[in-house]
C-alpha atoms as a PDB file:
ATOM      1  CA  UNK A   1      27.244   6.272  -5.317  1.00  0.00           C
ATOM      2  CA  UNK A   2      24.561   7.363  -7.580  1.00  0.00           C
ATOM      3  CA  UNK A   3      21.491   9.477  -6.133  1.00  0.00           C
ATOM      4  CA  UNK A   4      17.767   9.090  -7.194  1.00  0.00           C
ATOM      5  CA  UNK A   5      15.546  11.259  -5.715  1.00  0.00           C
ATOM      6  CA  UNK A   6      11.390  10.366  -5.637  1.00  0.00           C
ATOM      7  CA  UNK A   7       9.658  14.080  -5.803  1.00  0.00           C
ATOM      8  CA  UNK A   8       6.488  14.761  -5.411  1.00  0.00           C
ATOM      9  CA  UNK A   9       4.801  16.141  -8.907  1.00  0.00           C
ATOM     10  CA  UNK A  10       1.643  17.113  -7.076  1.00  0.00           C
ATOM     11  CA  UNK A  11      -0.199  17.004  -4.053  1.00  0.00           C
ATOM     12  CA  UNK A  12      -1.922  13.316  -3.326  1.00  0.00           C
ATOM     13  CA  UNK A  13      -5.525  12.521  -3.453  1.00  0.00           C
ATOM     14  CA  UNK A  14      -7.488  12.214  -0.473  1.00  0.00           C
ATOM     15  CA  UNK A  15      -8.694   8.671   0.153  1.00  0.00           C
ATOM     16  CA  UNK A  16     -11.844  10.284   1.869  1.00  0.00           C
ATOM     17  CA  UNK A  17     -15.498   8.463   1.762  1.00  0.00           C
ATOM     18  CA  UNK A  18     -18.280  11.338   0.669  1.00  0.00           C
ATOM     19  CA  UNK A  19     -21.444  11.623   2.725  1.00  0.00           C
ATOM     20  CA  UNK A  20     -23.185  12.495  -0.670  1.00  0.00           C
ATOM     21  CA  UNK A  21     -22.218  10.171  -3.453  1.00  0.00           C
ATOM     22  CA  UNK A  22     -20.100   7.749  -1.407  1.00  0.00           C
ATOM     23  CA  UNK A  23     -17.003   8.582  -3.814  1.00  0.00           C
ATOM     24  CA  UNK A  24     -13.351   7.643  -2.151  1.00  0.00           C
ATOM     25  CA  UNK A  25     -11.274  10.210  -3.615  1.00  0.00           C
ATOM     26  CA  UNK A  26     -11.377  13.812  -2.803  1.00  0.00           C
ATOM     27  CA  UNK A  27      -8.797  16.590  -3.542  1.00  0.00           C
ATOM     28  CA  UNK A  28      -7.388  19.976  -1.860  1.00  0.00           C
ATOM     29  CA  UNK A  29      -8.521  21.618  -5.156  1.00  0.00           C
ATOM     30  CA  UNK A  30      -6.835  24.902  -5.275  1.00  0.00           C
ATOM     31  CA  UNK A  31      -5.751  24.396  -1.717  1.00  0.00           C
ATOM     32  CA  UNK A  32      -7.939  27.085   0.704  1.00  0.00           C
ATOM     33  CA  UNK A  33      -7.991  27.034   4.335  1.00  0.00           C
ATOM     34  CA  UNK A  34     -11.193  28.876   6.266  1.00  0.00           C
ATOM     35  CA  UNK A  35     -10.402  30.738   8.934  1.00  0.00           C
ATOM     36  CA  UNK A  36     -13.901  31.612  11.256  1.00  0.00           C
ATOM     37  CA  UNK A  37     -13.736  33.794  14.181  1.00  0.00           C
ATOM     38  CA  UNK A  38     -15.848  32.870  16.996  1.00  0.00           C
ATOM     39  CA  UNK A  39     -15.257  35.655  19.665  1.00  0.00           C
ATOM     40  CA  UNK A  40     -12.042  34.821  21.077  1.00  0.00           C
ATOM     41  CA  UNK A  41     -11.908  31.450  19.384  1.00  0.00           C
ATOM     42  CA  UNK A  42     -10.825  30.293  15.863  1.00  0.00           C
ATOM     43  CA  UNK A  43     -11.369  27.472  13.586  1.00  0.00           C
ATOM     44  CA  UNK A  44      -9.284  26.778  10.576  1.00  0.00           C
ATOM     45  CA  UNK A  45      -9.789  24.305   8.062  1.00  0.00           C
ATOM     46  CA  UNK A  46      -8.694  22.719   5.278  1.00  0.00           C
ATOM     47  CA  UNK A  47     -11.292  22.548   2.239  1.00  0.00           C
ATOM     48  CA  UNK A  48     -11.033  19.801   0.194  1.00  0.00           C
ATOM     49  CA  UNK A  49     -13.652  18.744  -2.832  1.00  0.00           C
ATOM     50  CA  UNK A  50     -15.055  15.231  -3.699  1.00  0.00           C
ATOM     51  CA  UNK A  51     -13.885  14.654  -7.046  1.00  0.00           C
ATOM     52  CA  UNK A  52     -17.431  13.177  -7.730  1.00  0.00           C
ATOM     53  CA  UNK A  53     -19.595  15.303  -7.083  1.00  0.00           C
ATOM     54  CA  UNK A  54     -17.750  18.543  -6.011  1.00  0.00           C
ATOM     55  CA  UNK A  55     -19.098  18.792  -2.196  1.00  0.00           C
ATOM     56  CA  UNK A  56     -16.440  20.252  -0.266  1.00  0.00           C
ATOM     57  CA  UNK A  57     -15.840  19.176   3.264  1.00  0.00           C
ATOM     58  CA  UNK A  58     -14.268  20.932   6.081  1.00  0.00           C
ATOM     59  CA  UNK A  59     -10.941  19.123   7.651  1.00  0.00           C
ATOM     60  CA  UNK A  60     -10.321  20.538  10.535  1.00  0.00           C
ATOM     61  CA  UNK A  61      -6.728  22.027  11.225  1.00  0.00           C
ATOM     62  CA  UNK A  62      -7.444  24.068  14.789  1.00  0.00           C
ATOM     63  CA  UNK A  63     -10.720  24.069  16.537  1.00  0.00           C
ATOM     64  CA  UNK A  64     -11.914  26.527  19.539  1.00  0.00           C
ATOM     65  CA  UNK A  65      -8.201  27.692  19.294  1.00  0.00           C
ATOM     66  CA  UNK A  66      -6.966  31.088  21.021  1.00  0.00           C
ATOM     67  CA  UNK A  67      -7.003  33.782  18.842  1.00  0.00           C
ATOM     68  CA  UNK A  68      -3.303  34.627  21.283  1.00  0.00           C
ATOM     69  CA  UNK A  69      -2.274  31.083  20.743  1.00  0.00           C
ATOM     70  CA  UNK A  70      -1.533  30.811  17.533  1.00  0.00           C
ATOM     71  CA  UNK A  71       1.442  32.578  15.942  1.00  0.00           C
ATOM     72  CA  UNK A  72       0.342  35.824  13.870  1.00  0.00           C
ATOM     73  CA  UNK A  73       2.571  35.032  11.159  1.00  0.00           C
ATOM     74  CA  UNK A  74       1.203  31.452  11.044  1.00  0.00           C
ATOM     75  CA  UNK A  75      -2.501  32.825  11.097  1.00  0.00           C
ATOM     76  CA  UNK A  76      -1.368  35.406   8.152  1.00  0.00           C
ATOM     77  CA  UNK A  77      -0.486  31.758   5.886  1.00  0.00           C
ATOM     78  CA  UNK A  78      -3.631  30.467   6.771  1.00  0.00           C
ATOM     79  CA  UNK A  79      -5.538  34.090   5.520  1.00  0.00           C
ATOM     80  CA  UNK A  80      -3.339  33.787   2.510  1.00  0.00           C
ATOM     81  CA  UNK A  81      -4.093  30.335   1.534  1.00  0.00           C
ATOM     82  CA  UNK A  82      -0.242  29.910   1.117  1.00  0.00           C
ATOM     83  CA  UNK A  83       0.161  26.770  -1.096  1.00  0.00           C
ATOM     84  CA  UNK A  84       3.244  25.416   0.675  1.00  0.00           C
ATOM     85  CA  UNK A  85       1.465  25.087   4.005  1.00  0.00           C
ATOM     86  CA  UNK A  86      -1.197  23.544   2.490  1.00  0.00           C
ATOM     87  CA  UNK A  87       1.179  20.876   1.482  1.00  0.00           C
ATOM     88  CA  UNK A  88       2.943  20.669   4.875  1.00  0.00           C
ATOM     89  CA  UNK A  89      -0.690  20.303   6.146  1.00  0.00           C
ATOM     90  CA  UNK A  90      -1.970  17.741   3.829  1.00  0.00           C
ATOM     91  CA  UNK A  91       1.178  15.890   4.133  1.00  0.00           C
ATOM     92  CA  UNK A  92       1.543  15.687   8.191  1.00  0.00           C
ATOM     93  CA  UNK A  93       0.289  12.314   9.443  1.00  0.00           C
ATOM     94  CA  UNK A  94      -1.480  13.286  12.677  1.00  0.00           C
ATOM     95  CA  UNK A  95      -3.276  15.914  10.292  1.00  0.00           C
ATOM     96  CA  UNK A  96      -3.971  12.731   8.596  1.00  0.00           C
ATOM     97  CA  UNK A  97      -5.539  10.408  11.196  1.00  0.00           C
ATOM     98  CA  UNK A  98      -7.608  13.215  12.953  1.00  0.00           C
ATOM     99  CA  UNK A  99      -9.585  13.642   9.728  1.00  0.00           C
ATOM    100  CA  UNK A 100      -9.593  10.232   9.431  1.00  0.00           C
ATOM    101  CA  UNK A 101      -8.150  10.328   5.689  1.00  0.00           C
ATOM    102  CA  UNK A 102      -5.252   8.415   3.799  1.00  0.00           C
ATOM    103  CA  UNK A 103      -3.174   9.955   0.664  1.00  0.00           C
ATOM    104  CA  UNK A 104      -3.197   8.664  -2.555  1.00  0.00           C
ATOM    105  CA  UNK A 105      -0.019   9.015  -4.293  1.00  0.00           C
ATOM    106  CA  UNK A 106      -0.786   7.464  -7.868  1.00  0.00           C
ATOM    107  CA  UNK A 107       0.495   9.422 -10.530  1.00  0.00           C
ATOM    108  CA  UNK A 108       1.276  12.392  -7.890  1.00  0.00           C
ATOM    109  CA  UNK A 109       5.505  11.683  -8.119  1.00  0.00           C
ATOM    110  CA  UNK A 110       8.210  11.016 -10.370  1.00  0.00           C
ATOM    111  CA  UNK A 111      11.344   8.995  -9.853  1.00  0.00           C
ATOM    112  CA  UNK A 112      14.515  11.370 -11.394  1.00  0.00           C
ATOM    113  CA  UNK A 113      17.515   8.874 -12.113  1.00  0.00           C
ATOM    114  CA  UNK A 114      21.082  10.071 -13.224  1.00  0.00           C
ATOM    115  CA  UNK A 115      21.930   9.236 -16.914  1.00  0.00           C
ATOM    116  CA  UNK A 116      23.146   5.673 -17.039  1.00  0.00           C
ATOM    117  CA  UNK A 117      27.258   5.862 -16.832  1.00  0.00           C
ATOM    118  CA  UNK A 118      28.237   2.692 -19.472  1.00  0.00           C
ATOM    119  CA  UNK A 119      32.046   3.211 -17.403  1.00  0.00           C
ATOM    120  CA  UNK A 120      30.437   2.666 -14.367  1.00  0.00           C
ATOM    121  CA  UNK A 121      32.337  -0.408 -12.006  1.00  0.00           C
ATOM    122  CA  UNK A 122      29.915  -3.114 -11.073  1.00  0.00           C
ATOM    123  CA  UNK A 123      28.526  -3.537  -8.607  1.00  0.00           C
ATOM    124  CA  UNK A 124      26.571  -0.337  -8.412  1.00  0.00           C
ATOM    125  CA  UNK A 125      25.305   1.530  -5.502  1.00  0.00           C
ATOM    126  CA  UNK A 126      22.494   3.922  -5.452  1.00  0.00           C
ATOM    127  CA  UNK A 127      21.230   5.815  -2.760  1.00  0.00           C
ATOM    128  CA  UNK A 128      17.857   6.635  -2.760  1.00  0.00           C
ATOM    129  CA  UNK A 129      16.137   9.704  -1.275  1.00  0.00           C
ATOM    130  CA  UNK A 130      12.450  11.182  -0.714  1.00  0.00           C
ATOM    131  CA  UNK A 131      11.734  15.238  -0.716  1.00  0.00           C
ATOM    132  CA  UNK A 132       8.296  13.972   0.454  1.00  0.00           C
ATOM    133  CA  UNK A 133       6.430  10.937   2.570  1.00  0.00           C
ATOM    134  CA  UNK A 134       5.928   9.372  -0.703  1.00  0.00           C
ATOM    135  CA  UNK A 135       5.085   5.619   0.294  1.00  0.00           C
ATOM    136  CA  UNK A 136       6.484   3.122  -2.526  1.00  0.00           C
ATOM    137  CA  UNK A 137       7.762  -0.789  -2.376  1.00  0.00           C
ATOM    138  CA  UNK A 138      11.275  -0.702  -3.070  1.00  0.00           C
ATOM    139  CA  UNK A 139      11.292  -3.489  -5.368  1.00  0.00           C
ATOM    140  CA  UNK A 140       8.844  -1.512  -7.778  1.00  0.00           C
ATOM    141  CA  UNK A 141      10.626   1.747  -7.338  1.00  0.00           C
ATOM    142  CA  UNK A 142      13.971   0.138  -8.304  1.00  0.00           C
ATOM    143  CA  UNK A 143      12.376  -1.856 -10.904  1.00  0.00           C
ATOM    144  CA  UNK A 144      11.019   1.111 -12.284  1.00  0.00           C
ATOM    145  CA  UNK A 145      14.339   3.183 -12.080  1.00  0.00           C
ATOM    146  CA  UNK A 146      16.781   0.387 -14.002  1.00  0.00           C
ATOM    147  CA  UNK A 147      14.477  -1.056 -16.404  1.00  0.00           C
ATOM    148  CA  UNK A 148      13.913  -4.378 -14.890  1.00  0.00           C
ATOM    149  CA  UNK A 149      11.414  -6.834 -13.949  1.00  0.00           C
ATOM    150  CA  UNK A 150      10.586  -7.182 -10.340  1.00  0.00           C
ATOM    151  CA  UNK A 151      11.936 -10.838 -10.595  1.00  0.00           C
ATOM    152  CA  UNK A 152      15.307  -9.578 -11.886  1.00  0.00           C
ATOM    153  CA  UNK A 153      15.366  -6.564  -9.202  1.00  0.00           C
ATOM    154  CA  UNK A 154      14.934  -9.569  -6.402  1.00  0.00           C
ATOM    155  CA  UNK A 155      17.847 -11.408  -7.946  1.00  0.00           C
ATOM    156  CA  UNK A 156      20.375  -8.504  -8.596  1.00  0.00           C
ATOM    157  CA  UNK A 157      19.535  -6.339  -5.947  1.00  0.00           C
ATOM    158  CA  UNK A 158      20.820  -6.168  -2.119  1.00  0.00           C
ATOM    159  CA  UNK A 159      19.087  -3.608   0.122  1.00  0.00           C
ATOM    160  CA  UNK A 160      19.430  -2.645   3.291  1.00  0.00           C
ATOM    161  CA  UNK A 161      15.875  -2.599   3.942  1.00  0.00           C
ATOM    162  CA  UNK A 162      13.276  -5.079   2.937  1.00  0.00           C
ATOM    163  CA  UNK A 163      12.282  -5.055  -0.745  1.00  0.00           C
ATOM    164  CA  UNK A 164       8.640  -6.292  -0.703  1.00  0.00           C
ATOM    165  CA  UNK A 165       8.094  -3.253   2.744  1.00  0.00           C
ATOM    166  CA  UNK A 166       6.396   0.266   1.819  1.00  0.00           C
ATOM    167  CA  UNK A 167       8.646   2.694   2.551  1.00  0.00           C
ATOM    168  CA  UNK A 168       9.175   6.542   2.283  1.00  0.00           C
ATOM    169  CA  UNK A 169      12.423   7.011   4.333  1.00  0.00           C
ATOM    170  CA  UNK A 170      16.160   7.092   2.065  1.00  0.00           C
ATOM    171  CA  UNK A 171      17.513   3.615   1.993  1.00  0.00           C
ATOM    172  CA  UNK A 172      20.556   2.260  -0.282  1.00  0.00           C
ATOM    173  CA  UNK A 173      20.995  -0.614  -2.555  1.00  0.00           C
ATOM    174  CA  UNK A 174      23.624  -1.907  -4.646  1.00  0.00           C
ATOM    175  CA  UNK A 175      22.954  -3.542  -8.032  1.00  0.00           C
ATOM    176  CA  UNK A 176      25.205  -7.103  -8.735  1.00  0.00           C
ATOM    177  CA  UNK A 177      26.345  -7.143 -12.388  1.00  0.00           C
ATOM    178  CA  UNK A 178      24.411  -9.826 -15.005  1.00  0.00           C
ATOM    179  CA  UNK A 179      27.066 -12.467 -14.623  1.00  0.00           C
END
């Protein structure tokens, strides 16, 4: 079985209207969280700029929170703007919805396919997984990864999800030969 893996390249666009020049696309920038103290109370939030115009907004991670609630360690990322929870935050879909925002993935990951094997038994079966949510149509991914039309990847290939479906969750295929 041959593994291809989709990995992200870098972190998504925002699909995020902008109150001042109506732009859709906003991004995390150099990724910064805000932390504000409000007596016993914290905010945190994610800053993110319109690509437009360069307003940043405010998405809100924890409002009116407990300073004791959260986990000091946890509060020490958020202080230290620490890149990879940016990207956990960013990436986690009730994050997502609260802020009322949707990621755009174009040109933000890469498909990495094994060299070709010419000895390789037909039929072939590939198994492919995702390091991150990245939401793709099968039939273009595996179009993309062997070189073929879509109309050729809906003849050759048998899945065991459907082909035409966004998905980001591993799924396997296996590739008939050209007779």
């Amino acid at each position: 079985m041959l593994p291809w893996v989709v990995r992200r390249t870098r972190l998504p666009l925002l699909s995020l209207r902008c109150p001042d020049c109506r732009s859709g696309s906003a991004t995390t920038g150099q990724g910064r969280f805000r932390v504000n103290a409000n007596g016993k109370l914290l905010d945190v939030w994610l800053l993110v700029r319109c690509q437009s115009c360069n307003r940043t907004k405010k998405l809100t991670v924890h409002e009116r929170t407990p300073v004791g609630s959260l986990d000091p360690a946890m509060l020490d990322r958020y202080h230290a703007n620490d890149p990879d929870l940016v990207a956990a935050t960013l990436l986690d879909q009730w994050f997502a919805r609260t802020n009322r925002f949707a990621l755009d993935w174009r040109g933000a990951w890469r498909l990495d396919v094994p060299p070709a094997r010419h000895d390789e038994a037909w039929p072939v079966r590939v198994a492919v997984v995702f390091e991150d949510p990245v939401p793709v149509r099968p039939e273009r991914l595996i179009a993309h990864g062997l070189g073929l039309s879509r109309g050729e990847v809906l003849r050759r290939v048998k899945c065991d999800i459907p082909l035409r479906r966004t998905t980001s969750a591993a799924f396997t295929f296996i590739v008939m030969s050209m007779d």
